[in-house]
C-alpha atoms as a PDB file:
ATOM      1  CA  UNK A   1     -52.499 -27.515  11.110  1.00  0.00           C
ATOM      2  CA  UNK A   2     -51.630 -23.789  11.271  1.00  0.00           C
ATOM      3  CA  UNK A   3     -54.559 -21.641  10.142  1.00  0.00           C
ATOM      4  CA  UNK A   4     -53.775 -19.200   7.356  1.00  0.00           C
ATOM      5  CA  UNK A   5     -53.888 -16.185   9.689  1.00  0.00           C
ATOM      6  CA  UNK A   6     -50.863 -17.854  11.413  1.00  0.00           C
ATOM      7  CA  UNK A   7     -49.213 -17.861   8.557  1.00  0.00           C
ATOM      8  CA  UNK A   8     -49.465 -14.798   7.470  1.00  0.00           C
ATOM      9  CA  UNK A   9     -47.595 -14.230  10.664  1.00  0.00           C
ATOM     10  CA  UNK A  10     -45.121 -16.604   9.837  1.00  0.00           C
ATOM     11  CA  UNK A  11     -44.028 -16.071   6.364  1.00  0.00           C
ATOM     12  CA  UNK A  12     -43.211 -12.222   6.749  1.00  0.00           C
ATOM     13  CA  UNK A  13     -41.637 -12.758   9.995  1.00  0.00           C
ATOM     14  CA  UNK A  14     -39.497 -15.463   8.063  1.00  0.00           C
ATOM     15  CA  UNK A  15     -39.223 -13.063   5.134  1.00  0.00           C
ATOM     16  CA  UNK A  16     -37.909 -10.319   7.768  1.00  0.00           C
ATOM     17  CA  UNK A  17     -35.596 -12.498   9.468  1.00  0.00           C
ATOM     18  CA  UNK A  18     -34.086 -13.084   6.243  1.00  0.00           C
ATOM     19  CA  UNK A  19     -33.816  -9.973   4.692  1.00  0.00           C
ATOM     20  CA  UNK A  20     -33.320  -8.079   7.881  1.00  0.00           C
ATOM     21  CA  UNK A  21     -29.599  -7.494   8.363  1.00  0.00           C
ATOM     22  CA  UNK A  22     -29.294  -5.140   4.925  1.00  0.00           C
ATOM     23  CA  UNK A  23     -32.215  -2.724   6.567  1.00  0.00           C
ATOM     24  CA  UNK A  24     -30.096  -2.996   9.386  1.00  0.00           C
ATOM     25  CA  UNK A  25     -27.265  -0.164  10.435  1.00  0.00           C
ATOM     26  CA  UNK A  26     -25.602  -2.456  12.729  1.00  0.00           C
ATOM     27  CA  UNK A  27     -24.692  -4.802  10.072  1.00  0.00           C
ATOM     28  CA  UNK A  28     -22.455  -2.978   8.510  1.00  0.00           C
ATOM     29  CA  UNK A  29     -20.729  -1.608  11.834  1.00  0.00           C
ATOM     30  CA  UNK A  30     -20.471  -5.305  12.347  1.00  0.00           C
ATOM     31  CA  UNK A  31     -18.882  -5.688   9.031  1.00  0.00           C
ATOM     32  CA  UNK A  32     -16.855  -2.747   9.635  1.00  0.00           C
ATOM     33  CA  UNK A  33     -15.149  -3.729  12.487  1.00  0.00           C
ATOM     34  CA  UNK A  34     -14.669  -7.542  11.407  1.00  0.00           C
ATOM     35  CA  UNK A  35     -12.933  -6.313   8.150  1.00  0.00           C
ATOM     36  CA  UNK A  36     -10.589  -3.420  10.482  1.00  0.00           C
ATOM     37  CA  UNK A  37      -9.610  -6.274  12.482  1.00  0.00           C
ATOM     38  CA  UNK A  38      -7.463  -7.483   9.481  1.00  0.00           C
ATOM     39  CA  UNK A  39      -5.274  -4.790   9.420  1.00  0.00           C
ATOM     40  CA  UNK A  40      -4.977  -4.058  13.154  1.00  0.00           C
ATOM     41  CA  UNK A  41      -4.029  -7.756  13.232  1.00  0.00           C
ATOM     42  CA  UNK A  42      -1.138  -7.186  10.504  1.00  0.00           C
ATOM     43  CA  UNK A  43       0.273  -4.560  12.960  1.00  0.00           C
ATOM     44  CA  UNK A  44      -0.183  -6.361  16.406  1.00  0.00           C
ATOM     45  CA  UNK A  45       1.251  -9.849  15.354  1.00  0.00           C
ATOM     46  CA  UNK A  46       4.648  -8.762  13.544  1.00  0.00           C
ATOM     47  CA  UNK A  47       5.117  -5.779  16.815  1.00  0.00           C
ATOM     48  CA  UNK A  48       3.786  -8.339  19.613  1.00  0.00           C
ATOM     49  CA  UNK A  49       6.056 -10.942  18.143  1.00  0.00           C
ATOM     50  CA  UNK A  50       9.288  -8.844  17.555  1.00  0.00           C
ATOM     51  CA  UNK A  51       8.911  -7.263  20.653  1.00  0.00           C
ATOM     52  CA  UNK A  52       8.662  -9.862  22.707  1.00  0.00           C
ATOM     53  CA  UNK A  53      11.542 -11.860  21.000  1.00  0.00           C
ATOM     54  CA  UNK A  54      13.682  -8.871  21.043  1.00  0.00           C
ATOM     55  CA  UNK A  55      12.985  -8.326  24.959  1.00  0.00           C
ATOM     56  CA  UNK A  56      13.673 -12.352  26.007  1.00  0.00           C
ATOM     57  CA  UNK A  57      16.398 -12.330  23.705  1.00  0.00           C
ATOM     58  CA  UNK A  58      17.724  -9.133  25.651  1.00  0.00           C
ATOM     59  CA  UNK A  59      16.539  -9.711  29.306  1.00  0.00           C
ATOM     60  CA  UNK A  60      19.676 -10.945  30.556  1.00  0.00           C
ATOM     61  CA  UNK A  61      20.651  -6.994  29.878  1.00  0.00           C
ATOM     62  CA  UNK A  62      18.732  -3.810  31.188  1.00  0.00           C
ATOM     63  CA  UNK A  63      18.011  -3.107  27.196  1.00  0.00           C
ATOM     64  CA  UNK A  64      16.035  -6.300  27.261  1.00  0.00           C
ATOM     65  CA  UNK A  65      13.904  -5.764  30.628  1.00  0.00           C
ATOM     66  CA  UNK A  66      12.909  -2.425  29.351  1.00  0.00           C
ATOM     67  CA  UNK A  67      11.874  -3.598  25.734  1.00  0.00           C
ATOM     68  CA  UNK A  68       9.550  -6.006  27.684  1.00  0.00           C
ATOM     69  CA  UNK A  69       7.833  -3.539  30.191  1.00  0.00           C
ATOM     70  CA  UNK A  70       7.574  -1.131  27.200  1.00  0.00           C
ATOM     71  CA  UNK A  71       5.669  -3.796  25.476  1.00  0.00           C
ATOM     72  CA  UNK A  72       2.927  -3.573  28.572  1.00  0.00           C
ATOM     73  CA  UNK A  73       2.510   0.065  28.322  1.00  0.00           C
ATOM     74  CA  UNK A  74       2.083  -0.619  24.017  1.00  0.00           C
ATOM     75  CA  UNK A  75      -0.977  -3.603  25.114  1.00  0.00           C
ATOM     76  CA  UNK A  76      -2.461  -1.029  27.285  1.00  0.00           C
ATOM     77  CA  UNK A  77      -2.357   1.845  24.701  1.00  0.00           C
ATOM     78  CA  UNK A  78      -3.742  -0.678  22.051  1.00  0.00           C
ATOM     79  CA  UNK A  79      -6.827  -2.083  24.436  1.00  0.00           C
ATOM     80  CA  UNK A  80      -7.730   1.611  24.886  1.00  0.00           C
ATOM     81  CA  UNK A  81      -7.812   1.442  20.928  1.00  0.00           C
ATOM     82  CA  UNK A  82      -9.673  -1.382  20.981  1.00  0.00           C
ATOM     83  CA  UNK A  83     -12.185  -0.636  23.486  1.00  0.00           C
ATOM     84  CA  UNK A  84     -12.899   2.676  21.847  1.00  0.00           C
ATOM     85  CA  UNK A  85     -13.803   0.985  18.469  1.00  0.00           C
ATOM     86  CA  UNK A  86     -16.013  -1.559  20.530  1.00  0.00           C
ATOM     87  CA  UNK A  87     -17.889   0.737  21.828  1.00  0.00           C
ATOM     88  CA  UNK A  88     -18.499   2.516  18.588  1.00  0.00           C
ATOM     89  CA  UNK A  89     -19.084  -0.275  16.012  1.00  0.00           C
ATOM     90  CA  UNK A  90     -20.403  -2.810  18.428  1.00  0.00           C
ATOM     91  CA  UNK A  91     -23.424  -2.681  20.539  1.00  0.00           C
ATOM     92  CA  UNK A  92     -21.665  -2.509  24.146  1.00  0.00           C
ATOM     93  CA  UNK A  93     -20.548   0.035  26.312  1.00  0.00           C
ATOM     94  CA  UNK A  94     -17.142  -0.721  28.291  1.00  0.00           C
ATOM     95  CA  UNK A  95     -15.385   1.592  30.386  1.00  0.00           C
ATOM     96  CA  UNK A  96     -11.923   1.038  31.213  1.00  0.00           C
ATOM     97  CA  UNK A  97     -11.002  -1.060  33.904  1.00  0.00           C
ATOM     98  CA  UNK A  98      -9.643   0.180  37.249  1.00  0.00           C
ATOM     99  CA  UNK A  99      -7.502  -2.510  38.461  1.00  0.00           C
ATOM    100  CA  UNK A 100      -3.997  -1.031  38.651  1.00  0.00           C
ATOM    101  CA  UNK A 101      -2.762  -0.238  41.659  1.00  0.00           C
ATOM    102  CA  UNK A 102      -0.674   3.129  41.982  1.00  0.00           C
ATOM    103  CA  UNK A 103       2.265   3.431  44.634  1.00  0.00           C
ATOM    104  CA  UNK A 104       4.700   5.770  44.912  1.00  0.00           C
ATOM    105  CA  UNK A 105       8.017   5.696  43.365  1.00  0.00           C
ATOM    106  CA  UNK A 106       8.581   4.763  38.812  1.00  0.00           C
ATOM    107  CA  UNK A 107       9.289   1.270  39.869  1.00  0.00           C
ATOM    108  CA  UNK A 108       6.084   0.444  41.993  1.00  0.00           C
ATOM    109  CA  UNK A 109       3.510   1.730  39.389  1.00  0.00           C
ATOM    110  CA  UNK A 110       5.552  -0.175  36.052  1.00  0.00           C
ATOM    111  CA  UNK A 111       4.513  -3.414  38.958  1.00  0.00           C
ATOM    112  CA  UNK A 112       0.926  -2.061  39.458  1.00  0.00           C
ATOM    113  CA  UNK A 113       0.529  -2.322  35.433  1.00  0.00           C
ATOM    114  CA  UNK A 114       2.175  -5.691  35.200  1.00  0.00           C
ATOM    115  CA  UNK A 115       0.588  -7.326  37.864  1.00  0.00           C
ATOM    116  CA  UNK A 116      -3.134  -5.759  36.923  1.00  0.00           C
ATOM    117  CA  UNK A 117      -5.637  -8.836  34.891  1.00  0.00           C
ATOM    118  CA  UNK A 118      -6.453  -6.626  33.158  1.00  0.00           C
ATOM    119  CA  UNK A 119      -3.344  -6.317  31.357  1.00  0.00           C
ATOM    120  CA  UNK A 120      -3.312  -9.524  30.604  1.00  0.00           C
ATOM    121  CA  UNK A 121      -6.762 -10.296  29.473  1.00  0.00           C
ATOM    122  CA  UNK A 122      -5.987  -6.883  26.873  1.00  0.00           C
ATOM    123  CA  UNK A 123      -3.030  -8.820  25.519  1.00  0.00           C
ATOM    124  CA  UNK A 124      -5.138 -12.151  25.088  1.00  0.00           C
ATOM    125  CA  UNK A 125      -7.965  -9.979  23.261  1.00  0.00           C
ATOM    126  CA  UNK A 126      -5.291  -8.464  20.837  1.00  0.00           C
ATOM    127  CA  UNK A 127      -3.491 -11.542  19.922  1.00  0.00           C
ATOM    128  CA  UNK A 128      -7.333 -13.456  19.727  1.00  0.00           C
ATOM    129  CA  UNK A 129      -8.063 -10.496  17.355  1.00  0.00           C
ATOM    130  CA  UNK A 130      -6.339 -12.266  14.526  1.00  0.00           C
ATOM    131  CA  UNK A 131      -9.165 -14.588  14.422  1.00  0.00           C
ATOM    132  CA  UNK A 132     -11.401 -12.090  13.636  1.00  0.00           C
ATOM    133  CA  UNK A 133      -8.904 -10.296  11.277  1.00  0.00           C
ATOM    134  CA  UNK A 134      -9.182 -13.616   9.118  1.00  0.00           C
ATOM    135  CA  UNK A 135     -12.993 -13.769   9.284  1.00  0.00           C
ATOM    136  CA  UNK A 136     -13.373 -10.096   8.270  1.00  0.00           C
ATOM    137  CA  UNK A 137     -10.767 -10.591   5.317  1.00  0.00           C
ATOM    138  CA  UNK A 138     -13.057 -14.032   4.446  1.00  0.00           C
ATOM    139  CA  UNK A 139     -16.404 -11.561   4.337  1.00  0.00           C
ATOM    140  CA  UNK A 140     -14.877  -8.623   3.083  1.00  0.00           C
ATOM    141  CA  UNK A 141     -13.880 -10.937  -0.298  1.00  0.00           C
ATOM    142  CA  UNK A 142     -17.421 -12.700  -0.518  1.00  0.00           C
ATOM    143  CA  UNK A 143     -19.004  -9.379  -0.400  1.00  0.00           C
ATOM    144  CA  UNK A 144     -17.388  -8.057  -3.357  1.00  0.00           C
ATOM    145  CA  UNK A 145     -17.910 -11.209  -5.214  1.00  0.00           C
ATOM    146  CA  UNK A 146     -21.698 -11.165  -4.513  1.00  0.00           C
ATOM    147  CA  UNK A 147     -21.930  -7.265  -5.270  1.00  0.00           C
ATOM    148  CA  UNK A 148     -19.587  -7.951  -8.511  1.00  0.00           C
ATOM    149  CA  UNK A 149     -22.089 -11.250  -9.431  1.00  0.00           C
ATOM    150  CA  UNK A 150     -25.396  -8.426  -8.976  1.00  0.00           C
ATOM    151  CA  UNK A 151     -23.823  -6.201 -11.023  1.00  0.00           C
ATOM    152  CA  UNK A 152     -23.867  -8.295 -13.960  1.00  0.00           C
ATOM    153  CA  UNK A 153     -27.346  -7.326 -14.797  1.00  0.00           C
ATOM    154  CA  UNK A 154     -25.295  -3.981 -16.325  1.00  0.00           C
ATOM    155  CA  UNK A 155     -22.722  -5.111 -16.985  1.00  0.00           C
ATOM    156  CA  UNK A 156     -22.775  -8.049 -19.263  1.00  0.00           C
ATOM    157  CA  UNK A 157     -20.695  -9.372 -20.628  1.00  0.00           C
ATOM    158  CA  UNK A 158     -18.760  -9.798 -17.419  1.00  0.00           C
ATOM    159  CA  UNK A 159     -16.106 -12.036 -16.252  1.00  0.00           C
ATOM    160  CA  UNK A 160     -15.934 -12.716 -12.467  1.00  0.00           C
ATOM    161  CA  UNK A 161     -12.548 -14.301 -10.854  1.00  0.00           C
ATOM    162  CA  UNK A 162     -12.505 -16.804  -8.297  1.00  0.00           C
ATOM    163  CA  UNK A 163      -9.120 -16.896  -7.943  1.00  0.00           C
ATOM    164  CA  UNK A 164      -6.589 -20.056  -8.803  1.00  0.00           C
ATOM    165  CA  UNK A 165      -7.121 -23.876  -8.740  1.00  0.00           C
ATOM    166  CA  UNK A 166      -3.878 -26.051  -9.160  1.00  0.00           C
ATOM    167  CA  UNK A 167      -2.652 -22.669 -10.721  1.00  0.00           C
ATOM    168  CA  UNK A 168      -5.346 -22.309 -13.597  1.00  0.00           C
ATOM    169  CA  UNK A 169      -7.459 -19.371 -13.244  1.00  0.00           C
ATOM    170  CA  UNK A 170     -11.322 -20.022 -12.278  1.00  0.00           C
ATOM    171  CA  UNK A 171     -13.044 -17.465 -14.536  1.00  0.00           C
ATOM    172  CA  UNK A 172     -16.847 -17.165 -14.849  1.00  0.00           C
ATOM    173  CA  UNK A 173     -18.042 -15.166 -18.107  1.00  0.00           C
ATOM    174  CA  UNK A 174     -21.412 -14.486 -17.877  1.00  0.00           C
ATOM    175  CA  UNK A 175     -23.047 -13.353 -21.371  1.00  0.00           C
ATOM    176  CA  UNK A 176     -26.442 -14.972 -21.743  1.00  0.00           C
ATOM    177  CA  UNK A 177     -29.764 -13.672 -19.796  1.00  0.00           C
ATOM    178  CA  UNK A 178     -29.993 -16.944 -18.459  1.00  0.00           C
ATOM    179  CA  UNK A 179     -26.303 -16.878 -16.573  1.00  0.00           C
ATOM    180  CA  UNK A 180     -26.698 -13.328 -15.652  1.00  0.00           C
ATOM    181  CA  UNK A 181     -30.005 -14.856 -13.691  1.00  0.00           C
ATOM    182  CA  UNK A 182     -28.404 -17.332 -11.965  1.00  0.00           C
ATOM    183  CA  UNK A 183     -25.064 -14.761 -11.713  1.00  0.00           C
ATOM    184  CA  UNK A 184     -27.440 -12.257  -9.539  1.00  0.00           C
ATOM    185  CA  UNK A 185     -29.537 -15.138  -7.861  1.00  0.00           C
ATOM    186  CA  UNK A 186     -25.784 -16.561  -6.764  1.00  0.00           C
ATOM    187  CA  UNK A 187     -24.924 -12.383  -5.789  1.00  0.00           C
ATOM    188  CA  UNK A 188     -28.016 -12.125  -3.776  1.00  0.00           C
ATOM    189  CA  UNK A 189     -27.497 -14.984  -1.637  1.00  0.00           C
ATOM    190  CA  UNK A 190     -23.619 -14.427  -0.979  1.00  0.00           C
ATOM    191  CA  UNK A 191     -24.225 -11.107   0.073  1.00  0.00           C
ATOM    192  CA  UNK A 192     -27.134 -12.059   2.462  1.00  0.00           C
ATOM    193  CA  UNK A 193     -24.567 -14.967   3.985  1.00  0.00           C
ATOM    194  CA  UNK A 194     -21.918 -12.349   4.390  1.00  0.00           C
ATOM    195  CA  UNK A 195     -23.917 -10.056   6.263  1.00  0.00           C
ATOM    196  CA  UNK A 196     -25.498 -12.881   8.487  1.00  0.00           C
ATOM    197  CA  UNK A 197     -22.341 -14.067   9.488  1.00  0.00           C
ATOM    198  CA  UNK A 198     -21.274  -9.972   9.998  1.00  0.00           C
ATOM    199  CA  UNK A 199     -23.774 -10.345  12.677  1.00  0.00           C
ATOM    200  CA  UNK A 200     -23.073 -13.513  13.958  1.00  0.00           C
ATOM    201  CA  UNK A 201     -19.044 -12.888  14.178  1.00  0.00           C
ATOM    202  CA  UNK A 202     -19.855  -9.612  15.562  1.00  0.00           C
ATOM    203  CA  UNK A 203     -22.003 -10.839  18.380  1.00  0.00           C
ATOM    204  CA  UNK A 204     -18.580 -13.231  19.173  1.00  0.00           C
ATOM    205  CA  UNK A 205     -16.540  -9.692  19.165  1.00  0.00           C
ATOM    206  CA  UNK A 206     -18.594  -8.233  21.326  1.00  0.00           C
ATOM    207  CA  UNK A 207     -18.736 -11.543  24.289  1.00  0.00           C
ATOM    208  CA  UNK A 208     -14.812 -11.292  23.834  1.00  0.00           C
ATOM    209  CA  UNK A 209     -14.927  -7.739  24.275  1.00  0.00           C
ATOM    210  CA  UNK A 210     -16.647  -7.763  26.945  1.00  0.00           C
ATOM    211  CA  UNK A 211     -15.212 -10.458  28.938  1.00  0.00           C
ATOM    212  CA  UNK A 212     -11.551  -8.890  28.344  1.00  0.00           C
ATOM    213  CA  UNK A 213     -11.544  -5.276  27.404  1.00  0.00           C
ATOM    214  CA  UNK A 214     -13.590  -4.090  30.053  1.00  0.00           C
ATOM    215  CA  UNK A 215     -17.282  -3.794  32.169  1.00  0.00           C
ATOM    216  CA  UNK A 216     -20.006  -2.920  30.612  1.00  0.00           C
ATOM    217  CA  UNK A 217     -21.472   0.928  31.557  1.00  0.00           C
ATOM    218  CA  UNK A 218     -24.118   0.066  34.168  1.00  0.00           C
ATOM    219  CA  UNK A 219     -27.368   0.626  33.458  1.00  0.00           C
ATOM    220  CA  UNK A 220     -26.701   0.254  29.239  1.00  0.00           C
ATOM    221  CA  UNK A 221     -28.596  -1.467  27.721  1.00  0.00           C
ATOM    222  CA  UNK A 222     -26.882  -4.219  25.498  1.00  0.00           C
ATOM    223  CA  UNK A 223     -28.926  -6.943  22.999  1.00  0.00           C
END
């Protein structure tokens, strides 16, 4: 059996673990850049998916071919976008690939842009950025729920909504002490799932980022 000097180890380092991510400033980066992602991904979806209609609809004329290469030189601005708010909500430092070759001549470097992996690996982190659009949308909502549920305690009586079921409104009113108890006891723990997962979901940003935006800065150090 564990003595009781190991567990006064072991309760405030589970206390700590627990309560850690609101003490913590890279939470809410985390959660900053998961909830972003929503609204970069309303732009990139409708413009990657127009554009690239438009263009193969097009490419049997010159209007077409240059919609599409257009579209490469739009990725590339976007992953510079994207690696700049990596590196300052997230806890990596990329620099910027160097993979494109340069030749002489218009028509040789548009190929040097099209044919550089990196290209393509920026177009395959933009359109997997929708995922994390959704997920940041998901914890956004939860942590206004759990911060409206805590603020009960001055603001009773208080009715919370949770939305629609079968087109009925789901509508807690909370008026007693007892349900404003249970109302911040709910609050409490939604907010300390949101910013878990914040963390969580933001350590999957950064792998992604840094397997297709760019290398990481040698010599930084990265948890």
């Amino acid at each position: 059996m564990p003595s009781t000097g190991d567990r006064k180890h072991t309760v405030p380092g589970v206390i700590a673990a627990v309560i850690g991510p609101i003490l913590s400033g890279q939470t809410y980066r985390n959660l900053s850049y998961l909830v972003l992602a929503f609204p970069l991904m309303m732009l990139y979806w409708p413009l990657f998916g127009f554009g690239l209609f438009l263009g193969t609809l097009l490419s049997i004329v010159l209007v077409g071919i240059v919609i599409l290469v257009l579209m490469v030189f739009v990725v590339r601005m976007l992953v510079t976008l994207e690696r700049w708010l990596a590196n300052s909500l997230l806890t990596v430092s990329l620099e910027a690939p160097d993979d494109v070759t340069l030749r002489s001549g218009t028509g040789r470097n548009i190929r040097g842009y099209i044919e550089a992996a990196s290209t393509w690996r920026g177009f395959g982190f933009l359109s997997l950025k929708g995922f994390l659009g959704i997920i940041g949308l998901m914890l956004a909502y939860g942590l206004v729920q759990g911060l409206t549920l805590l603020s009960a305690v001055v603001r009773r009586p208080l009715k919370v909504s949770f939305g629609e079921v079968n087109g009925n409104p789901v509508i807690w009113t909370i008026e007693t002490v007892p349900e404003t108890a249970l109302a911040m006891g709910t609050g409490a723990i939604l907010v300390l799932l949101v910013l878990h997962l914040a963390n969580g979901f933001g350590y999957v940003a950064e792998r992604m980022a840094m397997s297709l935006l760019g290398s990481s800065v040698e010599g930084s150090d990265i948890e």
